[in-house]
C-alpha atoms as a PDB file:
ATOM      1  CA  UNK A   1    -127.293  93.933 -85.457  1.00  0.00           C
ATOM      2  CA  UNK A   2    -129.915  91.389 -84.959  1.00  0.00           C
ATOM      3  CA  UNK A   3    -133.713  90.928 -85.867  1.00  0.00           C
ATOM      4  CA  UNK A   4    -136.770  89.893 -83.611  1.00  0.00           C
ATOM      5  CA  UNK A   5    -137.573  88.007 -80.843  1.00  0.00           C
ATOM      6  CA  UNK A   6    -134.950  85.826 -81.578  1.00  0.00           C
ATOM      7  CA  UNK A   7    -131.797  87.344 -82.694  1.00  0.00           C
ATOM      8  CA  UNK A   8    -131.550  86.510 -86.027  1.00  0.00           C
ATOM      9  CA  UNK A   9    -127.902  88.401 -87.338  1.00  0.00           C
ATOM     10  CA  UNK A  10    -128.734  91.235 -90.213  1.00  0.00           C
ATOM     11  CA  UNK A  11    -125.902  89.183 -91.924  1.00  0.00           C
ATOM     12  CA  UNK A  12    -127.512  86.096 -92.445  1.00  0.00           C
ATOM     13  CA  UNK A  13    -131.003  88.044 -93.254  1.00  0.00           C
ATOM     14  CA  UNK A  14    -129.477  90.857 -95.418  1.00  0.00           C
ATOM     15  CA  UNK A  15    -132.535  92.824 -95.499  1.00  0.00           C
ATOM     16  CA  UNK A  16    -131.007  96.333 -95.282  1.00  0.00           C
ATOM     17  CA  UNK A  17    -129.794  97.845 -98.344  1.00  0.00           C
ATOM     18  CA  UNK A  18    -126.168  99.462 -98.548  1.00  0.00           C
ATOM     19  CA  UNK A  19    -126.168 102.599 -96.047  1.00  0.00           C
ATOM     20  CA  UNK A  20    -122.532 103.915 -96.577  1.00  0.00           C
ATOM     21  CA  UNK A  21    -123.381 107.918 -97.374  1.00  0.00           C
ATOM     22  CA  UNK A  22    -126.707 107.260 -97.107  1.00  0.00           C
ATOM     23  CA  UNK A  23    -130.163 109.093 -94.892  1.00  0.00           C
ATOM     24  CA  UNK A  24    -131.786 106.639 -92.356  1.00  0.00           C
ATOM     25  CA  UNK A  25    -134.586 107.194 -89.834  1.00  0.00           C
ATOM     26  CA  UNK A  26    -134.854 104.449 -87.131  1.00  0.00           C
ATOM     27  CA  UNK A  27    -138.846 104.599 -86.051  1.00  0.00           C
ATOM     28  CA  UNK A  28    -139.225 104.050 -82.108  1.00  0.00           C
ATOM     29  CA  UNK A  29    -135.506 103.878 -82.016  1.00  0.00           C
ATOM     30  CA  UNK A  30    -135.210 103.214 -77.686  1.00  0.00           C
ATOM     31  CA  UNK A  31    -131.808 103.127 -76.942  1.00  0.00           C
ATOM     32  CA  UNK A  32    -130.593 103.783 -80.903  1.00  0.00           C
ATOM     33  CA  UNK A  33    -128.321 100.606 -80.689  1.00  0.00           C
ATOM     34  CA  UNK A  34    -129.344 100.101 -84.774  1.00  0.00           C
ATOM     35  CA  UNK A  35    -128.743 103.834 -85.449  1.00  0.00           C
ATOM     36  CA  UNK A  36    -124.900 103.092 -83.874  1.00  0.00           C
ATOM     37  CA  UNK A  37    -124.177 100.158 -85.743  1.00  0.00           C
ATOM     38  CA  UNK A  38    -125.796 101.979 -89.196  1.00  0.00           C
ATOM     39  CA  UNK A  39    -123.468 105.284 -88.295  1.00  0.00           C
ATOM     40  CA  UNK A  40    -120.572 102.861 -87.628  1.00  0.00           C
ATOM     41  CA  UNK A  41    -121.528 101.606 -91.341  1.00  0.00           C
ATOM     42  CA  UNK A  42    -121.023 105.155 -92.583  1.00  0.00           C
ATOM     43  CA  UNK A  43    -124.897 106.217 -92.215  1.00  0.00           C
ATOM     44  CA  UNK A  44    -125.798 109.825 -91.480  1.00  0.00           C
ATOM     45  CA  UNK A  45    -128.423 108.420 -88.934  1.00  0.00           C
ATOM     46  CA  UNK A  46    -131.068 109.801 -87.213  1.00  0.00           C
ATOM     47  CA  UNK A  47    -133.588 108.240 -84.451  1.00  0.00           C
ATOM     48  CA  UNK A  48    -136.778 108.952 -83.631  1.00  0.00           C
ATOM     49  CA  UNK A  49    -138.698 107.823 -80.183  1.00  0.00           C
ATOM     50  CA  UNK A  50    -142.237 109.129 -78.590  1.00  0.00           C
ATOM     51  CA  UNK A  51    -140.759 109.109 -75.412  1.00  0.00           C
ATOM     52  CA  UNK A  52    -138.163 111.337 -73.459  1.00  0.00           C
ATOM     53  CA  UNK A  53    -137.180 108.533 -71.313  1.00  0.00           C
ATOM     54  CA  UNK A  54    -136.210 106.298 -74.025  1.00  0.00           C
ATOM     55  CA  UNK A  55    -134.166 109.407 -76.233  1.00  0.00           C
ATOM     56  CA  UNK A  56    -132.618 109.980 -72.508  1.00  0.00           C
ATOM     57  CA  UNK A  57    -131.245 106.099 -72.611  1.00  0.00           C
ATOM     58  CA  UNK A  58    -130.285 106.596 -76.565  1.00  0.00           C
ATOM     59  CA  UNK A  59    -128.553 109.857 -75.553  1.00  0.00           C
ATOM     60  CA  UNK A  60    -126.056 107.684 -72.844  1.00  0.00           C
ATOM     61  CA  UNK A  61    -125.879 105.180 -75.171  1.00  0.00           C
ATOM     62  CA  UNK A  62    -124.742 107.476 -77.940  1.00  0.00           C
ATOM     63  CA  UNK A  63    -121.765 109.544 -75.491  1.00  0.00           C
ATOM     64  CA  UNK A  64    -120.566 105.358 -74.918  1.00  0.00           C
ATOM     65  CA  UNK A  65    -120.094 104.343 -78.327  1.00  0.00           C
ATOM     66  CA  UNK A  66    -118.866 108.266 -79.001  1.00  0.00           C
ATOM     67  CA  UNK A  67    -121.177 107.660 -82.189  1.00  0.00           C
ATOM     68  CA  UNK A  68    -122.483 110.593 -83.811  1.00  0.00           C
ATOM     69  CA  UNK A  69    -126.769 109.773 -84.426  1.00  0.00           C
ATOM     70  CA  UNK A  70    -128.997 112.857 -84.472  1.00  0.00           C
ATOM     71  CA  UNK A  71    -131.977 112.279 -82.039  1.00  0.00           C
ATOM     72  CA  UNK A  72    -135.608 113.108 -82.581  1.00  0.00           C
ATOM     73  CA  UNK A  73    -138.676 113.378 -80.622  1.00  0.00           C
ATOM     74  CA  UNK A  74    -141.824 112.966 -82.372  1.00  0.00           C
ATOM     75  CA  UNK A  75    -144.858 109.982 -83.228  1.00  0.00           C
ATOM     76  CA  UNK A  76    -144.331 107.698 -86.293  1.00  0.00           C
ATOM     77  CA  UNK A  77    -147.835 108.571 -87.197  1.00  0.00           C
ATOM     78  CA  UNK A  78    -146.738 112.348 -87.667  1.00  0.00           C
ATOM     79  CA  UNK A  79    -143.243 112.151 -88.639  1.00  0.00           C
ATOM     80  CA  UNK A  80    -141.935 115.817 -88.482  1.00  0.00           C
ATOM     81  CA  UNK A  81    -139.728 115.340 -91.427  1.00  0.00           C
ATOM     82  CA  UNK A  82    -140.222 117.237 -95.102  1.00  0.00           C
ATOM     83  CA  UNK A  83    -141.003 114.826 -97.931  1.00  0.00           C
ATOM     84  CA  UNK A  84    -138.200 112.114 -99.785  1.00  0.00           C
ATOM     85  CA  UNK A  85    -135.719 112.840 -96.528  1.00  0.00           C
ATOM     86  CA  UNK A  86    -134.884 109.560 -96.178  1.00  0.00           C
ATOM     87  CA  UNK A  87    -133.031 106.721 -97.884  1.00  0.00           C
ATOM     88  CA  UNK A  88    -134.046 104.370 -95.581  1.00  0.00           C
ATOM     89  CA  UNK A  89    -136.678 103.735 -92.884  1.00  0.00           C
ATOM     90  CA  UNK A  90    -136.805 101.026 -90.512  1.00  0.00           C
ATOM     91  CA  UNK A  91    -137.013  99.748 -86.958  1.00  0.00           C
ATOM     92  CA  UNK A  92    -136.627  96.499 -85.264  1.00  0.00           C
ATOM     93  CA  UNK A  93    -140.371  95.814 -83.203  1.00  0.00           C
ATOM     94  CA  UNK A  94    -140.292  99.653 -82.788  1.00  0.00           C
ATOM     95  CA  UNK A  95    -142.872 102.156 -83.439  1.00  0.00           C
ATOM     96  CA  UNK A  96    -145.007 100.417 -86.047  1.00  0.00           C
ATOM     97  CA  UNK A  97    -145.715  97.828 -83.793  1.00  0.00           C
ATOM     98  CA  UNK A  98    -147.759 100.813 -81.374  1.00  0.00           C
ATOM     99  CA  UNK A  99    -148.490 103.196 -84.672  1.00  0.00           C
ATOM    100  CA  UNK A 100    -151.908 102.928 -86.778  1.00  0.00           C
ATOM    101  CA  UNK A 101    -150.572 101.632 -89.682  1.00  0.00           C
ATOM    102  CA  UNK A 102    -153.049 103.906 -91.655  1.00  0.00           C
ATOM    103  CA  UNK A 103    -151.507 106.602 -90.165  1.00  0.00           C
ATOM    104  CA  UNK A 104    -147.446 105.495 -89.928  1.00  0.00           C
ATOM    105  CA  UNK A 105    -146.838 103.563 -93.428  1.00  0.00           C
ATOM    106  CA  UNK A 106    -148.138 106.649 -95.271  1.00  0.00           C
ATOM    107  CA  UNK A 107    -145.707 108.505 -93.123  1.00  0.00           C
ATOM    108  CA  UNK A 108    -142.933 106.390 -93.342  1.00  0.00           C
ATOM    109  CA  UNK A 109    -143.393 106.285 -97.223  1.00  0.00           C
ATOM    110  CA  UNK A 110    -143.617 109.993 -97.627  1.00  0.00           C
ATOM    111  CA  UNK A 111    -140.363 110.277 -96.346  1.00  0.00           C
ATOM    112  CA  UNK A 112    -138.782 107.791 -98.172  1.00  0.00           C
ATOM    113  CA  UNK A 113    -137.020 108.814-101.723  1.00  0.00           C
ATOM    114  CA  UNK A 114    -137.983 106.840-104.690  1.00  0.00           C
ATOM    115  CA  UNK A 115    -135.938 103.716-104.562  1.00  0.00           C
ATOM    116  CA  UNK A 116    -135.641 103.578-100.475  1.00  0.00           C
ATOM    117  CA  UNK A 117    -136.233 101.059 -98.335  1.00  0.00           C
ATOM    118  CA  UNK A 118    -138.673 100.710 -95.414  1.00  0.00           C
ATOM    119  CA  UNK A 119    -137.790  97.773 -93.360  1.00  0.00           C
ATOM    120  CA  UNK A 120    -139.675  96.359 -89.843  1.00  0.00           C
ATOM    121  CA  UNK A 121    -140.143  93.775 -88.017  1.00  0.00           C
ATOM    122  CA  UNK A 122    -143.617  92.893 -85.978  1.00  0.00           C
ATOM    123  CA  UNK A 123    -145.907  90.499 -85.129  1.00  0.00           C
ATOM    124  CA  UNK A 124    -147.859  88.047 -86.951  1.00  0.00           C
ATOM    125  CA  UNK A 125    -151.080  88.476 -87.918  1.00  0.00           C
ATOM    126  CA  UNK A 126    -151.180  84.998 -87.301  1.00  0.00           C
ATOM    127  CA  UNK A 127    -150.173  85.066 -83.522  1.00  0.00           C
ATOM    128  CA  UNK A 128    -152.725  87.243 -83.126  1.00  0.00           C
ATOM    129  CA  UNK A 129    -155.236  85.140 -83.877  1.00  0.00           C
ATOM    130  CA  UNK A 130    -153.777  82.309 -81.495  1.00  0.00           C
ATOM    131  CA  UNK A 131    -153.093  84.584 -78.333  1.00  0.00           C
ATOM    132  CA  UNK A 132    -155.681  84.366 -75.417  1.00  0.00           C
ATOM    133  CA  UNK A 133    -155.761  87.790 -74.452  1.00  0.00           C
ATOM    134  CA  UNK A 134    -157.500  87.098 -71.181  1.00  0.00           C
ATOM    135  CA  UNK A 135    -155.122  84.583 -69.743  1.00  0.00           C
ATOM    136  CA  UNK A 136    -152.096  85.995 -72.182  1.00  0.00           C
ATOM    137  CA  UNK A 137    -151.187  82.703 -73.395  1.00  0.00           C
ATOM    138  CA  UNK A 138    -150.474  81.512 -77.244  1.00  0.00           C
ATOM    139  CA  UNK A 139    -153.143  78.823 -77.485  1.00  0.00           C
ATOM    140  CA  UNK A 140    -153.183  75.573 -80.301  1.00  0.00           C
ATOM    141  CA  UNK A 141    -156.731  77.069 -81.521  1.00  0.00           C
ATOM    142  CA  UNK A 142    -157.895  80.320 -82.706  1.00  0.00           C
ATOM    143  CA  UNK A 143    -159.353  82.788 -80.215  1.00  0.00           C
ATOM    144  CA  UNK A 144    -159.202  86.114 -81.925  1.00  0.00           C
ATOM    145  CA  UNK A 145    -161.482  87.248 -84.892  1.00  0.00           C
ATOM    146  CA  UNK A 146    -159.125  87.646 -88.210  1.00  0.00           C
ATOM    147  CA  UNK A 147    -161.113  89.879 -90.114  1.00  0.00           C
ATOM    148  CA  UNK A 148    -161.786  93.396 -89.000  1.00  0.00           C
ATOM    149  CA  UNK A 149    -158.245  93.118 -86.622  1.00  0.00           C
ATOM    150  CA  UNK A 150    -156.253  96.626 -86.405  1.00  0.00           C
ATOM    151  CA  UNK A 151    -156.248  97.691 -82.587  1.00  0.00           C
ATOM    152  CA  UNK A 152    -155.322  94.835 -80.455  1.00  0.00           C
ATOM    153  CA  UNK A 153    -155.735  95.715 -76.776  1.00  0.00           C
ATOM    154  CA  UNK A 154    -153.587  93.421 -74.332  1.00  0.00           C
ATOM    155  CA  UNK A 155    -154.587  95.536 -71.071  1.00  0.00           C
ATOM    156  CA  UNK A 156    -151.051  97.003 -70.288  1.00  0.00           C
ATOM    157  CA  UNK A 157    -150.452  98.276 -74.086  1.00  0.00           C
ATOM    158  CA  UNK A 158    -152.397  98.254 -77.220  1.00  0.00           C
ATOM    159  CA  UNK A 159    -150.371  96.719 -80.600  1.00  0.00           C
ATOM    160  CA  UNK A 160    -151.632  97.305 -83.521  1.00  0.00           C
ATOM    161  CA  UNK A 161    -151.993  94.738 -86.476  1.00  0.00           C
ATOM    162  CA  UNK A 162    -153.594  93.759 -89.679  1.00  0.00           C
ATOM    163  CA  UNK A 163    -154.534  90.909 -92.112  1.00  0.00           C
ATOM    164  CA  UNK A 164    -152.319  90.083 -94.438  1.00  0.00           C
ATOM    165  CA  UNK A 165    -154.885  91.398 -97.909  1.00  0.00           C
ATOM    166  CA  UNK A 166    -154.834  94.788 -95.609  1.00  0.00           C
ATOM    167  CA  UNK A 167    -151.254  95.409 -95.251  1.00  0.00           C
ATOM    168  CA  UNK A 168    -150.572  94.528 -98.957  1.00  0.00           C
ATOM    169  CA  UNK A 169    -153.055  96.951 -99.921  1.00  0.00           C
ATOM    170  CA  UNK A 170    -152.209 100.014 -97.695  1.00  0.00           C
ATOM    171  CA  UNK A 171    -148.234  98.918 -98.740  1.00  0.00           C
ATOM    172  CA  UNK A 172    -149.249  99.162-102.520  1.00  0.00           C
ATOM    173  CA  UNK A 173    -151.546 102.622-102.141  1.00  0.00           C
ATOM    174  CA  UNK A 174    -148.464 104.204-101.113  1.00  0.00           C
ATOM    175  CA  UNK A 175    -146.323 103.323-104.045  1.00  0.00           C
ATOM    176  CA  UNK A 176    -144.211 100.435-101.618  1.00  0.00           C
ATOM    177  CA  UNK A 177    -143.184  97.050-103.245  1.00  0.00           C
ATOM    178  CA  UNK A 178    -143.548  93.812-101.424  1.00  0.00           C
ATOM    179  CA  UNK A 179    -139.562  92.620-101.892  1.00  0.00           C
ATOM    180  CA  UNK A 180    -139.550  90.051 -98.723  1.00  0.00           C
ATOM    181  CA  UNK A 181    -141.540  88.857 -96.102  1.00  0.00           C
ATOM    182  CA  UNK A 182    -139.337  86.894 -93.587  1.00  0.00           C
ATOM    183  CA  UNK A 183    -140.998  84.805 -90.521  1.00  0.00           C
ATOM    184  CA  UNK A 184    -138.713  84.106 -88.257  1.00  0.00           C
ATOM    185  CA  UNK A 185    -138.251  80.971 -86.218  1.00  0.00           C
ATOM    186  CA  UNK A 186    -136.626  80.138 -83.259  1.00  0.00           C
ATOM    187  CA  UNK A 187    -133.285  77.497 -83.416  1.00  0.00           C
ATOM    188  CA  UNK A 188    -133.182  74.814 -81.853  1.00  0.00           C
ATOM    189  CA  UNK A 189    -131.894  75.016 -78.397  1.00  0.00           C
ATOM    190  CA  UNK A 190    -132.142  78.488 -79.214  1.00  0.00           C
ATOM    191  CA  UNK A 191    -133.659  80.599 -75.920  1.00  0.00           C
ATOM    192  CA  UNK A 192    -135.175  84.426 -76.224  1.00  0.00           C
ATOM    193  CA  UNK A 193    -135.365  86.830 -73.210  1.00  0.00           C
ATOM    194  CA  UNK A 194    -138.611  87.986 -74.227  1.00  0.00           C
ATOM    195  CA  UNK A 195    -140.746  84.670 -74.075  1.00  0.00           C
ATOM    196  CA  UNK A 196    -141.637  81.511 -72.318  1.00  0.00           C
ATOM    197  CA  UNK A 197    -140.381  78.695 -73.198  1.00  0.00           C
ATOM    198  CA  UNK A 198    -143.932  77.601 -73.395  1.00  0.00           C
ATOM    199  CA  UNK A 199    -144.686  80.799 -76.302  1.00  0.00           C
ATOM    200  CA  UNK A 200    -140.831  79.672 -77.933  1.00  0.00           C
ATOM    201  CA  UNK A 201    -142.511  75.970 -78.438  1.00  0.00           C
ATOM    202  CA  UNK A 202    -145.596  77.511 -79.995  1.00  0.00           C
ATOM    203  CA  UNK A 203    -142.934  79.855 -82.355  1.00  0.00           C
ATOM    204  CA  UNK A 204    -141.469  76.577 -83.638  1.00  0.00           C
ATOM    205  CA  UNK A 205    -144.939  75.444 -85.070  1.00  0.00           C
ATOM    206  CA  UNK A 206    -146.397  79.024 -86.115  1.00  0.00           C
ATOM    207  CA  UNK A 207    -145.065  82.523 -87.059  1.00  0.00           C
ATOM    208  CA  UNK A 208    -144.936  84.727 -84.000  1.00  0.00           C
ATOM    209  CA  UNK A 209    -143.414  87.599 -85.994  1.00  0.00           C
ATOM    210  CA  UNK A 210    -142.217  88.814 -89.188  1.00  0.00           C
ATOM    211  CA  UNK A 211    -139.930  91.454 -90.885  1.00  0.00           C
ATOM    212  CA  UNK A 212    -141.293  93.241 -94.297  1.00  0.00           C
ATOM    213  CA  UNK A 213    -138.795  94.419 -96.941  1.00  0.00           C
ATOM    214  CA  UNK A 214    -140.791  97.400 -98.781  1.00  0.00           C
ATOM    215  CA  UNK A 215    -139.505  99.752-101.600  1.00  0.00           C
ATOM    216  CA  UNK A 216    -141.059 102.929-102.962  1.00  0.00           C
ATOM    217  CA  UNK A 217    -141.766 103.055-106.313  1.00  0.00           C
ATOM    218  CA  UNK A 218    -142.858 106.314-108.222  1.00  0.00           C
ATOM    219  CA  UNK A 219    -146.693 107.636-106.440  1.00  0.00           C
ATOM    220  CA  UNK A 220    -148.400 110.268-108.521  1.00  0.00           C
ATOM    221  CA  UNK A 221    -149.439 112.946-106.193  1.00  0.00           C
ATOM    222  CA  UNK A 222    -153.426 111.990-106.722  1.00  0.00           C
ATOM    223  CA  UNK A 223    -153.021 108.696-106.017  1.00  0.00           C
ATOM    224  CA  UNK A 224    -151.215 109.499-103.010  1.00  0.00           C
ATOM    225  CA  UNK A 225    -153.880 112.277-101.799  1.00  0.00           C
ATOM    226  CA  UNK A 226    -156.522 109.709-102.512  1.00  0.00           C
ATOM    227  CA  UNK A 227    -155.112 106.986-100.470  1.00  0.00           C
ATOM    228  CA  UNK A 228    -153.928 109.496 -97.180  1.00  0.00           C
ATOM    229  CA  UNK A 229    -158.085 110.717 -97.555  1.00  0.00           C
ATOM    230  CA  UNK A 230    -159.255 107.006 -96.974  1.00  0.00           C
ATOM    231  CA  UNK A 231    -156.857 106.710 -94.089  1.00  0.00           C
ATOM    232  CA  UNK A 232    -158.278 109.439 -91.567  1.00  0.00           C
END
């Protein structure tokens, strides 16, 4: 199991709490190679992905490893789960990347239990900020607007992303505690199959991602109403 654009082993990270015995929901799961490893670990897994083609991929995958994962089709934004199902919730630049957080960390925190975990990795507010959307290029200057970011339309897909004031405050109306905030950075000598060498220099000078490390703390059920009101 490895995080982000640039591999980074779950063992040297440690961001996932224990999972032996325990409920977790992989968010945008693709081919469910976390939820395999997580079942391997003794997790009653389960995956969810928007699209059929993807669950079709995790389904092949799953009949390989002869792993048992239960497999889900639904949005992050609507998660089709009851409330406190899950021990843990995470993915791995999955679904929350192309969720509105408004909509998906409320989700993802409803479904937590009181003492779980919710766990992701993304991008950077910061490369945001950087990336010249016209010529898709990281740039040494800022070319994107900070405040008032959320929808961030590349042409071929739209990400979605906020400051950093923002995501504390939707994390904390939801009853979720702050416990990490890695940015990752690329080794030295170290390549990633997702990026240019030009965007892998740029990574060694600024954070192109992160992973947050959230837990749920107690949420009394008007605070909670309150908060999923301002969101729609």
């Amino acid at each position: 199991m490895s995080w982000g654009l640039w591999r980074v082993p779950e063992s040297s990270l440690r961001l996932l709490p224990p999972v032996r015995g325990r409920d977790t929901l992989e968010v945008g799961c693709g081919a469910a190679r976390w939820s395999i490893a997580l079942a391997r670990r003794g997790a009653h897994a389960l995956g969810l992905d928007f699209s059929r083609t993807q669950l079709a991929h995790a389904r092949r995958e799953l009949r390989e490893a002869r792993s048992r994962v239960r497999l889900v089709q639904g949005s992050a934004e609507v998660l089709p789960f009851p409330d406190a199902r899950f021990d843990l919730v995470f993915c791995d630049w999955g679904a929350l990347t192309f969720a509105d957080p408004y909509r998906s960390i409320p989700e993802c925190a409803r479904v937590l239990r009181e003492g779980g975990h919710l766990v992701f990795s993304t991008a950077s507010p910061i490369s945001v900020l950087f990336r010249d959307r016209r010529a898709d290029r990281m740039r040494a200057r800022l070319t994107t607007p900070y405040f008032g970011m959320r929808a961030v339309d590349y042409g071929n897909e739209v990400d979605f992303q906020l400051p950093y004031g923002e995501w504390v405050g939707l994390f904390r109306s939801q009853g979720l505690v702050i416990e990490r905030l890695e940015e990752t950075q690329p080794r030295v000598g170290g390549r990633s199959t997702y990026l240019s060498r030009e965007e892998e220099r740029w990574a060694r000078r600024w954070p192109m991602e992160c992973i947050w490390r959230l837990r749920k703390e107690p949420v009394s059920r008007a605070k909670l109403a309150t908060a999923r009101s301002r969101s729609r």
